[in-house]
Protein backbone atom coordinates (compact mmCIF):
# COMPACT_ATOMS: atom_id res chain seq x y z
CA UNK A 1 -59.84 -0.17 205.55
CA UNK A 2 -59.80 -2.58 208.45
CA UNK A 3 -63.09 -3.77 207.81
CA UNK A 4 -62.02 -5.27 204.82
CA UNK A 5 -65.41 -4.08 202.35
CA UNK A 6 -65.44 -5.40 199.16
CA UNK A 7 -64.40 -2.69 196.92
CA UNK A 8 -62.06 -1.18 199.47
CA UNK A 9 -58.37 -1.02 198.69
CA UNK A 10 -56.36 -3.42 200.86
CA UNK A 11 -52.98 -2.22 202.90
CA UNK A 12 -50.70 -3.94 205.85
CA UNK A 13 -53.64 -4.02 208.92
CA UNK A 14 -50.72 -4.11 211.37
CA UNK A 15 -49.39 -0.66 209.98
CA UNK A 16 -53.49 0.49 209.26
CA UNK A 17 -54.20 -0.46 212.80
CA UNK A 18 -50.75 0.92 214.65
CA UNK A 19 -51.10 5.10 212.18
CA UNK A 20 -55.15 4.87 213.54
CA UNK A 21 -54.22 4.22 217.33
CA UNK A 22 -52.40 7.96 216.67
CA UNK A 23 -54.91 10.89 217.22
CA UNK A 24 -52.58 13.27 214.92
CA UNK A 25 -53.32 10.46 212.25
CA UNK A 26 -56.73 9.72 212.75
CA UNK A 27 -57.79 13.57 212.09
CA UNK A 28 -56.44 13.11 208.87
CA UNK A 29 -57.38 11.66 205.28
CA UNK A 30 -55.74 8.63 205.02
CA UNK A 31 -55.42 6.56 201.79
CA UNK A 32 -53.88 3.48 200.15
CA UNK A 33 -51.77 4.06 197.36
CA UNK A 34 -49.78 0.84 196.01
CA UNK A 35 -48.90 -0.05 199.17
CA UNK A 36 -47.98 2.88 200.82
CA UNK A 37 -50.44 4.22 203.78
CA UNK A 38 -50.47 8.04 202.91
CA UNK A 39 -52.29 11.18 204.88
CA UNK A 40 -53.48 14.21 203.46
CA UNK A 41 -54.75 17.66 205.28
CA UNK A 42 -57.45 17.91 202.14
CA UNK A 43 -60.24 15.53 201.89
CA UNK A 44 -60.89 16.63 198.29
CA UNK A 45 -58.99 16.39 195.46
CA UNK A 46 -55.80 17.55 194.87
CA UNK A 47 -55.09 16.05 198.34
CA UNK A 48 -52.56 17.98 200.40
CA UNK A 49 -49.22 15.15 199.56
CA UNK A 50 -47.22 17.41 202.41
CA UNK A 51 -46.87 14.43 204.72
CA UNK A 52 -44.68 11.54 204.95
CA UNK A 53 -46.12 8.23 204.11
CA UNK A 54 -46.05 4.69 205.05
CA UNK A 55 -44.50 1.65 203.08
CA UNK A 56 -44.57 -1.52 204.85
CA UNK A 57 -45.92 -5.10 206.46
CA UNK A 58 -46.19 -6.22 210.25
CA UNK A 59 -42.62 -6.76 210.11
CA UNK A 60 -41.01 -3.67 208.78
CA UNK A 61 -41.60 -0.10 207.89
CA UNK A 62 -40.50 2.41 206.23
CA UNK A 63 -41.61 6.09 206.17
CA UNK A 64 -40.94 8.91 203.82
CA UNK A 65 -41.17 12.45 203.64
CA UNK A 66 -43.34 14.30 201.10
CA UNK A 67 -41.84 13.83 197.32
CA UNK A 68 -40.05 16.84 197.49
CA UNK A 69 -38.51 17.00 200.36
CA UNK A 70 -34.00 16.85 200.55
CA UNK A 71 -34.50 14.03 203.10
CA UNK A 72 -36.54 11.16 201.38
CA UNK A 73 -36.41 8.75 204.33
CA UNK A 74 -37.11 9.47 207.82
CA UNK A 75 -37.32 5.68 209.20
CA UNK A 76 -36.71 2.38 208.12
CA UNK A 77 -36.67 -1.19 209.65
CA UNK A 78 -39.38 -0.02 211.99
CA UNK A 79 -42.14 -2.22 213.21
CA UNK A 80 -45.69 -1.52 212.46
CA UNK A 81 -45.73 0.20 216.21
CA UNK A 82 -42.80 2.84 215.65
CA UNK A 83 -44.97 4.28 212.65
CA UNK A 84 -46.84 7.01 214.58
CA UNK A 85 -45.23 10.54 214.19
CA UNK A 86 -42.64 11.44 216.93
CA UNK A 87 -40.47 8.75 216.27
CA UNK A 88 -39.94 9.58 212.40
């Protein structure tokens, strides 16, 4: 994603760059998704969509917990660094 291929969809790099300096996040699928940086446990589909996701610039972030969960939002007005699990 942060080589910016042709063909590859494009997200926030700050928030790309901040989920992949996380190990947790690395070992997972991640994928763009209209602006929201999601992660999945499957690499095939139907992907996993039992994480929170992503939505956000270099300036601010929000994440949110899987679709179904009570609790939709578990952090907002962060910055592209507070993204990484442990502070959600």
């Amino acid at each position: 994603m942060l080589d910016r291929r042709p063909g590859a969809r494009r997200g926030e790099p700050a928030v790309i760059k901040a989920a992949g300096t996380e190990p947790r996040l690395r070992a997972l699928l991640s994928f763009l998704s209209l602006e929201a940086l999601t992660f999945h446990r499957t690499t095939e589909f139907p992907w996993s969509n039992d994480l929170p996701f992503i939505v956000g610039d270099v300036q601010t972030c929000t994440v949110y917990a899987p679709l179904h969960a009570p609790k939709r939002v578990l952090g907002e007005s962060l910055t592209a660094r507070c993204v990484v699990p442990g502070r959600w």
